[in-house]
Protein backbone atom coordinates (compact mmCIF):
# COMPACT_ATOMS: atom_id res chain seq x y z
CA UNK A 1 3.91 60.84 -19.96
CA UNK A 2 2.51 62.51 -22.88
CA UNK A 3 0.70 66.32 -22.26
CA UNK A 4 -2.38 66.93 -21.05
CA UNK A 5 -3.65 68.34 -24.75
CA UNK A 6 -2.83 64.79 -26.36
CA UNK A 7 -3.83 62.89 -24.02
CA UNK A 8 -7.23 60.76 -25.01
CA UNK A 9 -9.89 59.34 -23.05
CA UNK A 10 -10.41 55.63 -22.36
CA UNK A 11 -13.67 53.87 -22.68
CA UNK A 12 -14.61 49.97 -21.70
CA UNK A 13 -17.15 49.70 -24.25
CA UNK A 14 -16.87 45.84 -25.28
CA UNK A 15 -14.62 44.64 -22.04
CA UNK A 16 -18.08 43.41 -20.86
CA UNK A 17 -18.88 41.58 -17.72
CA UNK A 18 -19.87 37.84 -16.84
CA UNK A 19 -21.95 37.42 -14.17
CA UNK A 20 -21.81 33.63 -13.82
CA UNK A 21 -18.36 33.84 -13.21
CA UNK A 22 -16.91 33.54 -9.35
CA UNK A 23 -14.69 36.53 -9.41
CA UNK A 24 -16.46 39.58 -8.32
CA UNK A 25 -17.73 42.40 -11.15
CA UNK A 26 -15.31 44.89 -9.49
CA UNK A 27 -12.46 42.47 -9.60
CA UNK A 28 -13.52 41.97 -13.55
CA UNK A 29 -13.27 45.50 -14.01
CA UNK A 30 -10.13 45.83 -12.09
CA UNK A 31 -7.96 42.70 -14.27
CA UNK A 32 -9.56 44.26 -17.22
CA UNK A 33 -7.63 48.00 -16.92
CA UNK A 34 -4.79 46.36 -15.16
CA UNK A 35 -3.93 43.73 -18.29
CA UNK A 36 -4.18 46.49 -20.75
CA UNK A 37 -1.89 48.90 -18.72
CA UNK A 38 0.59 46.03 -18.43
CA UNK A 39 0.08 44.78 -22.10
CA UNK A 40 1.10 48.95 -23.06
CA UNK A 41 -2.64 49.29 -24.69
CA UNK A 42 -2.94 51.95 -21.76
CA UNK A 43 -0.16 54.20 -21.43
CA UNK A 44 0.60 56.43 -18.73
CA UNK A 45 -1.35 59.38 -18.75
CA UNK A 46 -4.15 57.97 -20.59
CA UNK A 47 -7.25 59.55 -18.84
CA UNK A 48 -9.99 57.44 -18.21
CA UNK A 49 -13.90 58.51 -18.49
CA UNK A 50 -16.12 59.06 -15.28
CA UNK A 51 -16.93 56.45 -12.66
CA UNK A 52 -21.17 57.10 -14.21
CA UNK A 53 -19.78 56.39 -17.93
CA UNK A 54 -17.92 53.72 -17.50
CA UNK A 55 -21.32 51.96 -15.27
CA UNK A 56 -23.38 52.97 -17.95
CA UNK A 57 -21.14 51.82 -20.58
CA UNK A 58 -20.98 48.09 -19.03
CA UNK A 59 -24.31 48.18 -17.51
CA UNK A 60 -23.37 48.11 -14.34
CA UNK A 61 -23.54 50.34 -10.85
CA UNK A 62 -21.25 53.05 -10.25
CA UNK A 63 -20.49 51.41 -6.78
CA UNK A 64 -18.44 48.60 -8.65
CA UNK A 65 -16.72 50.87 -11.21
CA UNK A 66 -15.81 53.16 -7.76
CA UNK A 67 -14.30 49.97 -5.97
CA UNK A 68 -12.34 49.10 -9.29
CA UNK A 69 -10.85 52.54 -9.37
CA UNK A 70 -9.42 52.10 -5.51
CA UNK A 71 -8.08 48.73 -6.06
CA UNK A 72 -6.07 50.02 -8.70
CA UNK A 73 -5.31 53.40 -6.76
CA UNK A 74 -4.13 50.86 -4.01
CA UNK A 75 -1.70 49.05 -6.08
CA UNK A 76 -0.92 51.88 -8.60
CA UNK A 77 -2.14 51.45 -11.74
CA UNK A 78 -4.53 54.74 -11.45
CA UNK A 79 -3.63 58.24 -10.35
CA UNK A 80 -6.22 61.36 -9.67
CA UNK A 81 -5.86 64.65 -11.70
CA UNK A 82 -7.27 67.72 -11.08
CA UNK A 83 -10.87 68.66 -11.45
CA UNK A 84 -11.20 64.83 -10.22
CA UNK A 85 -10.37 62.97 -13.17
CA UNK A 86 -8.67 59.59 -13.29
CA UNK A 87 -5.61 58.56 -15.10
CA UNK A 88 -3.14 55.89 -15.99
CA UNK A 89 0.06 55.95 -13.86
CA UNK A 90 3.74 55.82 -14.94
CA UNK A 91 3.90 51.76 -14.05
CA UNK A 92 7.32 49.67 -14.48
CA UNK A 93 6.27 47.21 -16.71
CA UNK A 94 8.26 43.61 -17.15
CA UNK A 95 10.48 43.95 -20.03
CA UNK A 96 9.90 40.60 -21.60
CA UNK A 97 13.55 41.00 -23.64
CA UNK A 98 15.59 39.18 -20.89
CA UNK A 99 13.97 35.64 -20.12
CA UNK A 100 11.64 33.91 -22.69
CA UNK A 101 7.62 34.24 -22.55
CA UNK A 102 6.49 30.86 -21.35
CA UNK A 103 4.98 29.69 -25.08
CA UNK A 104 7.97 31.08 -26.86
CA UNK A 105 11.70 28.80 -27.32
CA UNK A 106 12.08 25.57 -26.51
CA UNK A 107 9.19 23.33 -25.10
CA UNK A 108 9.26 22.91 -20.70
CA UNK A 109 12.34 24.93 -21.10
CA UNK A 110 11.56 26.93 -17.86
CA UNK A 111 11.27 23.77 -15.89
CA UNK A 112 14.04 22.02 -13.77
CA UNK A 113 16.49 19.59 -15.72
CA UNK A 114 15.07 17.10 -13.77
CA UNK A 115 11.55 17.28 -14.11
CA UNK A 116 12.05 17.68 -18.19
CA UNK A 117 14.08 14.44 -18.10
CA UNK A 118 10.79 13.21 -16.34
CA UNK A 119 8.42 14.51 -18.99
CA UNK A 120 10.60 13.44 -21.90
CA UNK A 121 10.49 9.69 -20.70
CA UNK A 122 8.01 8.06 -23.22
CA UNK A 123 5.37 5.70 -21.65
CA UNK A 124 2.38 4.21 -23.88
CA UNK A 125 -0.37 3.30 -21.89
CA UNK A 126 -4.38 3.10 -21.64
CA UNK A 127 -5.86 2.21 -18.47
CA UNK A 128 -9.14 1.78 -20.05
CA UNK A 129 -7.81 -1.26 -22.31
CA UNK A 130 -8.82 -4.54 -20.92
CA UNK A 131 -5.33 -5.53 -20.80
CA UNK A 132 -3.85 -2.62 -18.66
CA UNK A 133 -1.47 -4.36 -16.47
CA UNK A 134 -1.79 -4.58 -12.95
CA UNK A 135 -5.77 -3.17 -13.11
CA UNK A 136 -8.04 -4.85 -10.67
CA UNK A 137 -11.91 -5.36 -11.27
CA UNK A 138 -13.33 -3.06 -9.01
CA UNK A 139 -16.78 -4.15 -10.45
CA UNK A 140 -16.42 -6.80 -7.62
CA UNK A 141 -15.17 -5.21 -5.04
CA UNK A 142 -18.02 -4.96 -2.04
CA UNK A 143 -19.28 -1.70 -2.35
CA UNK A 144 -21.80 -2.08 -0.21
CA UNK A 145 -19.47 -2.75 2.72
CA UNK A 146 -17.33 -0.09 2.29
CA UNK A 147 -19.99 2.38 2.06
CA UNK A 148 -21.84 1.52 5.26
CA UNK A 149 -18.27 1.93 7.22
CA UNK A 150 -17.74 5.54 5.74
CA UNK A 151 -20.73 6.48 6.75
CA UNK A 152 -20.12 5.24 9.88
CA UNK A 153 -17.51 6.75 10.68
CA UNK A 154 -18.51 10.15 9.21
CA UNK A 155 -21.23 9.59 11.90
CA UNK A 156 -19.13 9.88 14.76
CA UNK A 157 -15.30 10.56 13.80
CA UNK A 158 -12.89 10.17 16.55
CA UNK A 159 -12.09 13.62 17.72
CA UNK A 160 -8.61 13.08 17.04
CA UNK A 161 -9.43 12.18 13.37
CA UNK A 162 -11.20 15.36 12.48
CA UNK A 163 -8.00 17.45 12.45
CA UNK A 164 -4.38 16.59 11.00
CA UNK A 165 -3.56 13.41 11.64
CA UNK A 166 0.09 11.94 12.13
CA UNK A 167 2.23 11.98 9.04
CA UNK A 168 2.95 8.23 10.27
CA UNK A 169 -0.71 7.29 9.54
CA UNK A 170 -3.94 6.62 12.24
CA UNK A 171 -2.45 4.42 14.84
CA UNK A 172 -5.21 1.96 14.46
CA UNK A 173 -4.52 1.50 10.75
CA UNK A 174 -0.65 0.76 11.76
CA UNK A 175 -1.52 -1.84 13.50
CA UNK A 176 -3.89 -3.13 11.55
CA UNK A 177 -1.58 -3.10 8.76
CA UNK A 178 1.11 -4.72 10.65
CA UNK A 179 -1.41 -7.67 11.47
CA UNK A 180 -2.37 -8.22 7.67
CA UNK A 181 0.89 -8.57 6.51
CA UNK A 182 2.04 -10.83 8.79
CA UNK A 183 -1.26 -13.11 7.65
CA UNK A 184 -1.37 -12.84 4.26
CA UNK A 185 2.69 -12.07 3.63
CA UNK A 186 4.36 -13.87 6.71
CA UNK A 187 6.05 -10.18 7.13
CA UNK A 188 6.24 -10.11 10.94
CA UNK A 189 6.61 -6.23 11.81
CA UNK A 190 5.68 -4.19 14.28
CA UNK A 191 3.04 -0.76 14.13
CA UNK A 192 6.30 1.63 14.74
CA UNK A 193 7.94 0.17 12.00
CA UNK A 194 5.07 1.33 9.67
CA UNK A 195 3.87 4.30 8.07
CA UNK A 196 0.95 4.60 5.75
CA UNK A 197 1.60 6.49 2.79
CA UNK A 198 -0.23 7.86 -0.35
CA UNK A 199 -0.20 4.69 -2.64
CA UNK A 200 3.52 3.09 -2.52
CA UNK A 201 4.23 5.85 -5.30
CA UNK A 202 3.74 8.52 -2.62
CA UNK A 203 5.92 6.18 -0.65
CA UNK A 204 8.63 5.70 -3.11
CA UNK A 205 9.08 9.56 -4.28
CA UNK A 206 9.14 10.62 -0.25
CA UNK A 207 12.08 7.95 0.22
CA UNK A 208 13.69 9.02 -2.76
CA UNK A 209 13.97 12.79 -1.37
CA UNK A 210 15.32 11.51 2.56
CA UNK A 211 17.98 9.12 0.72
CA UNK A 212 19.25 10.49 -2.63
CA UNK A 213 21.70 13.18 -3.57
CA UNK A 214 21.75 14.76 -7.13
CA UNK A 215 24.14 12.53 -9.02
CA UNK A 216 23.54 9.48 -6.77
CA UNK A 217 23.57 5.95 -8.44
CA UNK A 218 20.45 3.84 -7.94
CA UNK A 219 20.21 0.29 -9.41
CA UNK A 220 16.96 -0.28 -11.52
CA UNK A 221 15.62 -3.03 -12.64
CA UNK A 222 16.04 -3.81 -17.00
CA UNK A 223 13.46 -4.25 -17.91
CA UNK A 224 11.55 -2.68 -15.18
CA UNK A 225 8.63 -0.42 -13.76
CA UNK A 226 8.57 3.28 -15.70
CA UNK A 227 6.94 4.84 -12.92
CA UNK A 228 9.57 4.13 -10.21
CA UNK A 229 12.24 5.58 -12.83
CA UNK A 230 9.95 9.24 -12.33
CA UNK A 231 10.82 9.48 -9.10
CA UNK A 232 14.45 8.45 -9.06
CA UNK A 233 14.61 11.20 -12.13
CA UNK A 234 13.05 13.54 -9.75
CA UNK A 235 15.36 13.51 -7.32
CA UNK A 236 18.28 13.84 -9.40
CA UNK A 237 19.60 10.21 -9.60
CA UNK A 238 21.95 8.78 -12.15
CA UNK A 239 19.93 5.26 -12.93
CA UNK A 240 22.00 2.25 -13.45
CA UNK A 241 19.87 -0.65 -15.10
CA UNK A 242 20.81 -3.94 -13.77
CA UNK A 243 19.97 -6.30 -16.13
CA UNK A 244 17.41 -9.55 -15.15
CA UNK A 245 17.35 -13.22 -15.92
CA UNK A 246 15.38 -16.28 -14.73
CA UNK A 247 16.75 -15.44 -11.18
CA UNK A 248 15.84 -12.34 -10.64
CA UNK A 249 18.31 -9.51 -10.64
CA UNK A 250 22.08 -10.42 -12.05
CA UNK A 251 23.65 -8.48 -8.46
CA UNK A 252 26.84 -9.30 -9.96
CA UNK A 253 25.93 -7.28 -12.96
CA UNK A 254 24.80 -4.52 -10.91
CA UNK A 255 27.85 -4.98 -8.42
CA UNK A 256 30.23 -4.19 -11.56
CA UNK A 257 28.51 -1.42 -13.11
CA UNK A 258 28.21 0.58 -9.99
CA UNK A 259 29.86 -1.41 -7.06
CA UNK A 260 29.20 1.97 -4.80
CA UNK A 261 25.23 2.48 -5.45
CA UNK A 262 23.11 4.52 -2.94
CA UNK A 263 20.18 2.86 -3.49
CA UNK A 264 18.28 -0.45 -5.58
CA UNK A 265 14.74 -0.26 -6.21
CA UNK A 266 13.88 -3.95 -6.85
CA UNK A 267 10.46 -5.88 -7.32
CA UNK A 268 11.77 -9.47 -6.23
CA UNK A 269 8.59 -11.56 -5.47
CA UNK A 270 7.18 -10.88 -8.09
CA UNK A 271 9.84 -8.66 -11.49
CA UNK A 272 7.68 -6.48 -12.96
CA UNK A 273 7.64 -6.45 -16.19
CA UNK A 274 8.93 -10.31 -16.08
CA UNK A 275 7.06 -11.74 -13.56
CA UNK A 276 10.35 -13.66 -11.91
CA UNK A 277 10.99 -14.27 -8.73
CA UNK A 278 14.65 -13.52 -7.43
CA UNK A 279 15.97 -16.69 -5.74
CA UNK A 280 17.40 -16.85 -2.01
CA UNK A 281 20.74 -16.97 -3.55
CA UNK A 282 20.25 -13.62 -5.27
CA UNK A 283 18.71 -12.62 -2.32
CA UNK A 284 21.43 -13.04 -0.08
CA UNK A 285 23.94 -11.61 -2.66
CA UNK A 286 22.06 -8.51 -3.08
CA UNK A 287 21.77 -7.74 1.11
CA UNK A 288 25.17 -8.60 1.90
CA UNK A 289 26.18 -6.41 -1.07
CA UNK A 290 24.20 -3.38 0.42
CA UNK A 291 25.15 -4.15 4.00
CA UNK A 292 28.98 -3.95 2.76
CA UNK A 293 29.05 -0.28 1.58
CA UNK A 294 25.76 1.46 4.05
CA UNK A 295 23.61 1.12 0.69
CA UNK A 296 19.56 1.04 0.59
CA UNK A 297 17.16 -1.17 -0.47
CA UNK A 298 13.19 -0.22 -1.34
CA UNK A 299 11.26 -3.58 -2.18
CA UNK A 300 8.67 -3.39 -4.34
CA UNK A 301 6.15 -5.92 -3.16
CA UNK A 302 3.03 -4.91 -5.88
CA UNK A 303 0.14 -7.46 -6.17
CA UNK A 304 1.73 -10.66 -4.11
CA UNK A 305 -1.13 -11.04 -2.54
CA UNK A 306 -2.72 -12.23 -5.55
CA UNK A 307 -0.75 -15.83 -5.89
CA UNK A 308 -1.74 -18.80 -8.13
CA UNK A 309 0.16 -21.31 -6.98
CA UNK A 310 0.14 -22.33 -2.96
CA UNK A 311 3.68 -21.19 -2.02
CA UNK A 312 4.47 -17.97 -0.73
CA UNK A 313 8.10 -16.70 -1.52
CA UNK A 314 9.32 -14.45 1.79
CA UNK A 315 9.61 -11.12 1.32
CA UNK A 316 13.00 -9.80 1.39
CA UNK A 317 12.73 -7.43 3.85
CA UNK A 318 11.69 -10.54 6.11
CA UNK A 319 15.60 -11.91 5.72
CA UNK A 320 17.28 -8.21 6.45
CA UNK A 321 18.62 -7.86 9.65
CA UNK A 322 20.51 -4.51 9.17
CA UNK A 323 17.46 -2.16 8.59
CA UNK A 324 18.54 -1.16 5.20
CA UNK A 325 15.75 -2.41 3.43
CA UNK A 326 12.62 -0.92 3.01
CA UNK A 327 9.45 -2.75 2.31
CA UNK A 328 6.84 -0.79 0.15
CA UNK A 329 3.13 -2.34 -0.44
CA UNK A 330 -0.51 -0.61 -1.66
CA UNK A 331 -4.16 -1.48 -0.63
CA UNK A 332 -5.17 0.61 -3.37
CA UNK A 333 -4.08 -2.29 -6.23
CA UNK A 334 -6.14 -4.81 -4.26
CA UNK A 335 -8.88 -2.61 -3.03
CA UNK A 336 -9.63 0.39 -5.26
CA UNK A 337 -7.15 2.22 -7.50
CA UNK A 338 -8.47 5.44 -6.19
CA UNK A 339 -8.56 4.70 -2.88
CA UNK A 340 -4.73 5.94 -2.50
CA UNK A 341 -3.62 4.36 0.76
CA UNK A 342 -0.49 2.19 1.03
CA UNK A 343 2.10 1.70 3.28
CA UNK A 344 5.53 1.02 4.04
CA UNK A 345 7.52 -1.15 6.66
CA UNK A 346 11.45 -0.07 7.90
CA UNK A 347 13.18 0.09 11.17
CA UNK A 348 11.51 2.47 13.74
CA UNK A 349 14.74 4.60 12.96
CA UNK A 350 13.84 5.18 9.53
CA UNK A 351 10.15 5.75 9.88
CA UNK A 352 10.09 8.50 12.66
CA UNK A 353 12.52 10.42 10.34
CA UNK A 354 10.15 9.86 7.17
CA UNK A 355 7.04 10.87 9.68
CA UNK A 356 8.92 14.54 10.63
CA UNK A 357 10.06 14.86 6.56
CA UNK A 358 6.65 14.18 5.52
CA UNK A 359 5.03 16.68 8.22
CA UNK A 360 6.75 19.02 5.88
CA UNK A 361 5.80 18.55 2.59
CA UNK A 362 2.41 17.01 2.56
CA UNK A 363 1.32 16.36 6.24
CA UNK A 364 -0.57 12.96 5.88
CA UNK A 365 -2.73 11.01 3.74
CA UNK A 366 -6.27 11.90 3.43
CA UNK A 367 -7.95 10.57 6.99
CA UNK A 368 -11.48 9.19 6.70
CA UNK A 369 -11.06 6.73 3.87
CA UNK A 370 -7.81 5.40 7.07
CA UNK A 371 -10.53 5.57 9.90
CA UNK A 372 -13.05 3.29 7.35
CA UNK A 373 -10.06 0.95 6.15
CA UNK A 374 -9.70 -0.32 9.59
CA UNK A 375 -12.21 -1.70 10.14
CA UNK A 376 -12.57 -3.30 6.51
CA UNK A 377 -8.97 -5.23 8.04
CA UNK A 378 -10.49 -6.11 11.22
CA UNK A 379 -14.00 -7.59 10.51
CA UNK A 380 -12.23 -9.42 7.83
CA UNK A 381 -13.63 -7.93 4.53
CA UNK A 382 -10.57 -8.18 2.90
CA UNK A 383 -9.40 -11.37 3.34
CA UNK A 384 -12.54 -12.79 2.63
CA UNK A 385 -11.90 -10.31 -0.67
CA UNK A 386 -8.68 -11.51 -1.61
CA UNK A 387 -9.71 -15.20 -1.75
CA UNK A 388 -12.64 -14.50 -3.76
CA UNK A 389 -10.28 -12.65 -6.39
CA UNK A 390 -7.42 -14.87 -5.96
CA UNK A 391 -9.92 -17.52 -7.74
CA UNK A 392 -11.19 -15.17 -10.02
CA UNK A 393 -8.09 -13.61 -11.13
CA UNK A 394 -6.84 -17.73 -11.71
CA UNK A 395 -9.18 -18.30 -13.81
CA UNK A 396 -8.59 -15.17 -16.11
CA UNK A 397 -5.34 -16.04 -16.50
CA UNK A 398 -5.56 -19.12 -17.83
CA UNK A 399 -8.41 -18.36 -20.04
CA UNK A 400 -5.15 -16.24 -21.29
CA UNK A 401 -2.73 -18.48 -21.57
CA UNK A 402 -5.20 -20.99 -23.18
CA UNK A 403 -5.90 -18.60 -25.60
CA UNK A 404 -2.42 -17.57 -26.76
CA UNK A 405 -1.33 -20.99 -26.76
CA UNK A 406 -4.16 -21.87 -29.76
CA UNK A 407 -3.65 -18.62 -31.65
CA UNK A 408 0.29 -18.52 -31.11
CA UNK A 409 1.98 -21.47 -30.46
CA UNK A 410 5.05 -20.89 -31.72
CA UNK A 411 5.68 -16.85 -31.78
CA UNK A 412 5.76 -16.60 -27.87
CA UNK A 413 7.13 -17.47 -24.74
CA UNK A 414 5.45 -17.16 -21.94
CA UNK A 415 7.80 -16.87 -18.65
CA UNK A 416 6.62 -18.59 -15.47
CA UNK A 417 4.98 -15.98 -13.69
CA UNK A 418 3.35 -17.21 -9.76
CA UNK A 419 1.23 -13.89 -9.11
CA UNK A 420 0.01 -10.41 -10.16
CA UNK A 421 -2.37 -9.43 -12.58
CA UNK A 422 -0.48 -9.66 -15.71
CA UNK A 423 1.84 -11.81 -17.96
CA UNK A 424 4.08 -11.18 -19.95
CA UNK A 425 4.49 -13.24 -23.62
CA UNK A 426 7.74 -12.68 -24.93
CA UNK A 427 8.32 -12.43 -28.83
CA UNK A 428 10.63 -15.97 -30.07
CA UNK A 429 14.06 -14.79 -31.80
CA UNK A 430 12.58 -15.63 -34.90
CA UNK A 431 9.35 -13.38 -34.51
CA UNK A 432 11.19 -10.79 -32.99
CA UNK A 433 13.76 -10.34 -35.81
CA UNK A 434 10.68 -9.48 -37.74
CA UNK A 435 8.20 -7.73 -35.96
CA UNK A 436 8.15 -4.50 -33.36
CA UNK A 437 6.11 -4.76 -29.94
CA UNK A 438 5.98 -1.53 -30.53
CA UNK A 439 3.97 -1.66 -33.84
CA UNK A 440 1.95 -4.51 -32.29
CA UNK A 441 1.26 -2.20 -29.52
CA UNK A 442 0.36 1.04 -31.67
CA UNK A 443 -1.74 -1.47 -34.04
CA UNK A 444 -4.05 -2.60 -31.12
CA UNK A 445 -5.39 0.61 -30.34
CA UNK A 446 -7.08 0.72 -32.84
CA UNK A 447 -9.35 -2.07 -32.69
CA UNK A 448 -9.75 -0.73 -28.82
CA UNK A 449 -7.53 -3.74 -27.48
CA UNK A 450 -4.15 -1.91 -26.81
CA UNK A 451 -1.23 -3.87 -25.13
CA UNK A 452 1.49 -2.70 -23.59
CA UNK A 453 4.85 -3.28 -25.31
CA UNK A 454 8.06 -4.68 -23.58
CA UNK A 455 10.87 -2.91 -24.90
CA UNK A 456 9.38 0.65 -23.47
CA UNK A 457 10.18 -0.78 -20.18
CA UNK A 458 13.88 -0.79 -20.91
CA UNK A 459 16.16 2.61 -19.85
CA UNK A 460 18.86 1.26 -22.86
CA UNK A 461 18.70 -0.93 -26.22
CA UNK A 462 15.70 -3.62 -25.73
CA UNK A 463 16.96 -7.25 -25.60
CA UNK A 464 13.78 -8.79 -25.77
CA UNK A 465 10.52 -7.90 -27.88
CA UNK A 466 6.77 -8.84 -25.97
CA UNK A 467 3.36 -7.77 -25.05
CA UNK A 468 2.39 -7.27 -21.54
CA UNK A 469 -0.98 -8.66 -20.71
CA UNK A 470 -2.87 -7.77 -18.37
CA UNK A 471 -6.11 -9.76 -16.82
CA UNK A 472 -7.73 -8.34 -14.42
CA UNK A 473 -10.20 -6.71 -15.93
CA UNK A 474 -10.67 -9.35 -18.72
CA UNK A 475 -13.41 -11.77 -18.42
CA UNK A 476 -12.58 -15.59 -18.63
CA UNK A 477 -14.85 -15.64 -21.72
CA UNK A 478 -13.68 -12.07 -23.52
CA UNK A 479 -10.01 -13.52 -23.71
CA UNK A 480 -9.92 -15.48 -26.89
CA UNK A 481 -12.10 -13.06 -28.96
CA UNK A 482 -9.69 -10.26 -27.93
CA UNK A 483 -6.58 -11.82 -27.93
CA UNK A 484 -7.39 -13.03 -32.16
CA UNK A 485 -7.89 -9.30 -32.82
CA UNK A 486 -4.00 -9.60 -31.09
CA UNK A 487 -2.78 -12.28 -33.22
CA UNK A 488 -4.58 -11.09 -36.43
CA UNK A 489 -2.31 -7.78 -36.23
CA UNK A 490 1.20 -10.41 -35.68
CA UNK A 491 0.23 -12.23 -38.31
CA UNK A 492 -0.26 -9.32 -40.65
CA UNK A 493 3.11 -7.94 -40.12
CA UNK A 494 4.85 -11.47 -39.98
CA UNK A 495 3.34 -11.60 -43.71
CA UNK A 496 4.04 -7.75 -44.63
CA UNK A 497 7.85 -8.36 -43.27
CA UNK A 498 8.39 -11.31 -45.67
C-alpha cells in the first residue's frame, strides 16, 4: 500500500451509465470499480472521491453511488479511512502467469479432449439449401390443427402437466406412441417400454452416457450419419467404422475389427447416407453377434415412415428377443423440425433406468407441445399427414431422378433407395478419378444450390465420391432448373481436369 501523501484520488468521469440496460445503476457502478481494481488500474490504497462527486460526476443520485460503495465494502474491494473517506483495499488478485487467459494459446484448449475432438470434426452443411437432406416441408404441415390443440390445452392443462413431468414422458403420449408404431411400423411394443425423448439426438447422447465407458468400442456405420459420431465422441468412445455394401452393414467386417464392441449404432431400414436396407441375413448376423458377448444395439429408424414403394421392411428391434436393442425414432422429422419430441422403445428394464438417469441431468422434455401431440395421434392428424406427404414426397423424388438421369446419364449412380427424404447419386469410377464431391459441393454454394458431399460422411479415406440430395423441400417443378446449375459445375471441372 503506498502512503497516505502519494496516494491520489479516483474519479469515474467517463465510466458512464446505461439506463436501458437490465442490470441495476448501482450494480453498473459496482462492476465498474471492481474490474479496474482486478485489472490493477486501481491499486490498493487508491482513495476514491465522495459519494456527492462521484453522483454528480455520472449524473446520478448519491443513493446509488452509496449502495455501490457497500456492495463492494461487503465483498472487499473498498475499505473506510479516517475522516470518512473511501479507499481501495489490499485484494488478492488472480495471477494470470499459471494457466492461459481464455483467448491466448491454442484454440478450445481449455475444453475437454473430448468435446475438442467434437468441434474439430468437419461437417458442411446448409439447412436452408433446397437439397438439405432429410428436411421436411413444413409449408404443408396443418398449422391450423396444431394450433387449435395448443390452445386447447393451454386452456385447461391437466394439473399434473403444469409441473415436472416424468422423465419417461406424459403417460398418454406413451401410449399413444406405442399405438402409432405398431400402425404405421408393425413395431408391436408396449407404453413401459417407451420413453419420449428430446428428438432421437437427445435420445442417442442420453444412451450413450448409461452404456459407454471412455475407451469403449462402438461400431459406426462408413459411410454414415456425422451427428451420431458427436455423441459417441462425447462420451469418450473409440469409433470403429464398419464398412457398408448393398446389404447393409458387412457384420463380418465389423466382427473382425472389433469382435468385443460395446455398442453399434446402425440405421438398417433405411443406411443413411446410402439409403440401403440391411437384409434379414445381416440382420440375424448382427443380433446373434451382440447377444454372444452382452453387446448393445441403438437402431436408427429416421424417416421410414416416408416409403415409396408398398413394402415395409421390419424393424430390427421387432426380431430381438434379448432386449439388447434399442429402437430410436423422431416426430420432429415428420412433423416439425422444431418441435423436438421423439422417442425411444427398449425393454421396461432399460427404460426405468434411462427415466431415473435422465431425472438427473435434464428432467423431461418440454410438456405442452406432449399434452397437444396426443391428441394430433389420436384424432388421426398424422396419419392422414403422412399419406398426404408420402405422395408428395414421391413425386419430388422422381422429378429428381428424372432430372439427373437427362443431365447425367453416365457420371452417376444412383443406389436403390425405398424411403427418406434424400438420395444419394454416387460419382462413376471414371468421374470420380477426376472430380471432388467436395469441390462440387463448395461450388454449389455459390449459385445458392449447395449439396452435401459423400466423402465427409466417412471417419477414414473415402471409397466412394457423391452428392447427397435431398427433396423435401424441392418442388416437383424446381428440380431440373436446380439440378443444371448442379451439372453445369461437373461439367466444368470434368473439362478443367482434362
Amino acid at each position: 500500500m503506498t502512503t497516505g501523501a502519494s496516494r491520489q484520488r479516483m474519479s469515474m468521469a467517463g465510466a458512464g451509465l446505461d439506463r436501458n440496460l437490465d442490470l441495476p445503476l448501482y450494480q453498473q457502478v459496482a462492476t465498474h470499480l471492481r474490474n479496474q481494481i482486478l485489472d490493477g488500474r486501481l491499486r490498493a490504497g487508491t482513495r476514491l472521491l465522495g459519494s456527492r462527486q462521484l453522483a454528480a460526476e455520472l449524473g446520478c443520485s448519491r443513493a446509488i453511488v452509496l449502495t455501490a460503495f457497500d456492495l463492494l465494502y461487503s465483498e472487499g474491494y473498498l475499505q473506510s479511512v479516517p475522516r470518512g473517506g473511501v479507499e481501495v483495499a489490499a485484494v488478492a488478485r488472480p495471477s494470470g502467469s499459471m494457466v492461459p487467459a481464455m483467448d491466448a494459446g491454442a484454440a478450445d484448449e481449455w475444453l475437454s479432449q473430448r468435446w475438442r475432438a467434437v468441434l474439430k470434426t468437419q461437417y458442411d452443411f446448409d439447412l436452408s439449401s433446397p437439397f438439405s437432406p432429410g428436411a421436411p416441408d413444413v409449408s404443408l404441415f396443418p398449422f391450423d390443427v396444431w394450433s387449435r390443440l395448443l390452445r386447447q390445452v393451454w386452456a385447461n392443462p391437466p394439473k399434473a402437466a403444469s409441473s415436472n413431468m416424468s422423465p419417461l414422458g406424459w403417460q398418454p403420449l406413451r401410449e399413444a406412441t406405442a399405438e402409432y408404431l405398431g400402425a404405421v411400423r408393425g413395431l408391436l411394443c408396449r407404453a413401459e417400454e417407451v420413453a419420449v425423448t428430446t428428438a432421437s439426438s437427445g435420445a442417442l447422447d442420453l444412451c450413450c452416457r448409461m452404456l459407454l465407458d471412455p475407451g469403449d468400442e462402438v461400431w459406426v456405420e462408413e459411410p454414415g450419419f456425422i451427428e451420431a459420431r458427436w455423441s459417441l465422441k462425447a462420451a469418450g468412445a473409440k469409433l470403429v467404422p464398419v464398412p457398408v455394401d448393398d446389404k447393409g452393414l458387412c457384420v463380418a467386417e465389423g466382427i473382425r475389427r472389433a469382435p468385443k464392441a460395446k455398442l453399434a449404432v446402425v440405421t438398417p431400414s433405411h443406411q443413411f447416407p446410402l439409403g440401403v436396407t440391411m437384409g434379414l441375413e445381416r440382420r440375424q448376423e448382427l443380433l446373434e453377434w451382440m447377444n454372444g458377448h452382452g453387446g448393445w444395439i441403438i437402431e436408427d429408424d429416421y424417416n421410414s415412415e416416408f416409403r415409396h414403394r408398398d413394402s415395409m421392411t421390419a424393424s430390427l428391434k421387432s426380431l430381438d428377443r434379448s432386449g439388447r436393442v434399442i429402437y430410436l425414432g423422431t416426430f420432429s422429422k415428420v412433423m416439425l423440425p422444431s418441435l423436438r419430441i421423439g422417442y425411444l422403445v427398449a425393454s421396461p428394464r432399460f427404460v426405468e433406468a434411462f427415466g431415473r438417469g435422465r431425472a438427473r441431468i435434464d428432467v423431461h422434455t418440454a410438456g405442452t407441445a406432449q399434452l397437444a401431440l396426443v391428441e394430433f395421434l389420436r384424432q388421426g392428424h398424422l396419419l392422414r399427414y403422412l399419406r398426404r406427404m408420402r405422395a408428395t414426397y414421391a413425386e419430388r423424388r422422381e422429378a429428381v431422378l428424372a432430372a439427373l438421369r437427362q443431365l447425367l446419364p453416365d457420371e452417376l449412380e444412383i443406389p436403390p433407395d425405398p424411403a427418406g427424404l434424400h438420395l444419394t447419386a454416387l460419382f462413376k469410377p471414371s468421374l470420380a478419378e477426376r472430380v471432388s464431391d467436395r469441390d462440387v459441393s463448395q461450388r454449389s454454394r455459390a449459385v445458392n444450390n449447395f449439396v452435401q458431399p459423400l466423402s465427409q460422411c466417412y471417419l477414414g479415406v473415402p471409397d466412394r465420391q457423391g452428392l447427397l440430395i435431398g427433396y423435401g423441400q424441392l418442388k416437383a417443378e424446381e428440380a431440373l432448373p436446380r439440378l443444371s446449375s448442379v451439372a453445369a459445375i461437373i461439367q466444368d471441372a470434368q473439362h478443367l481436369a482434362h
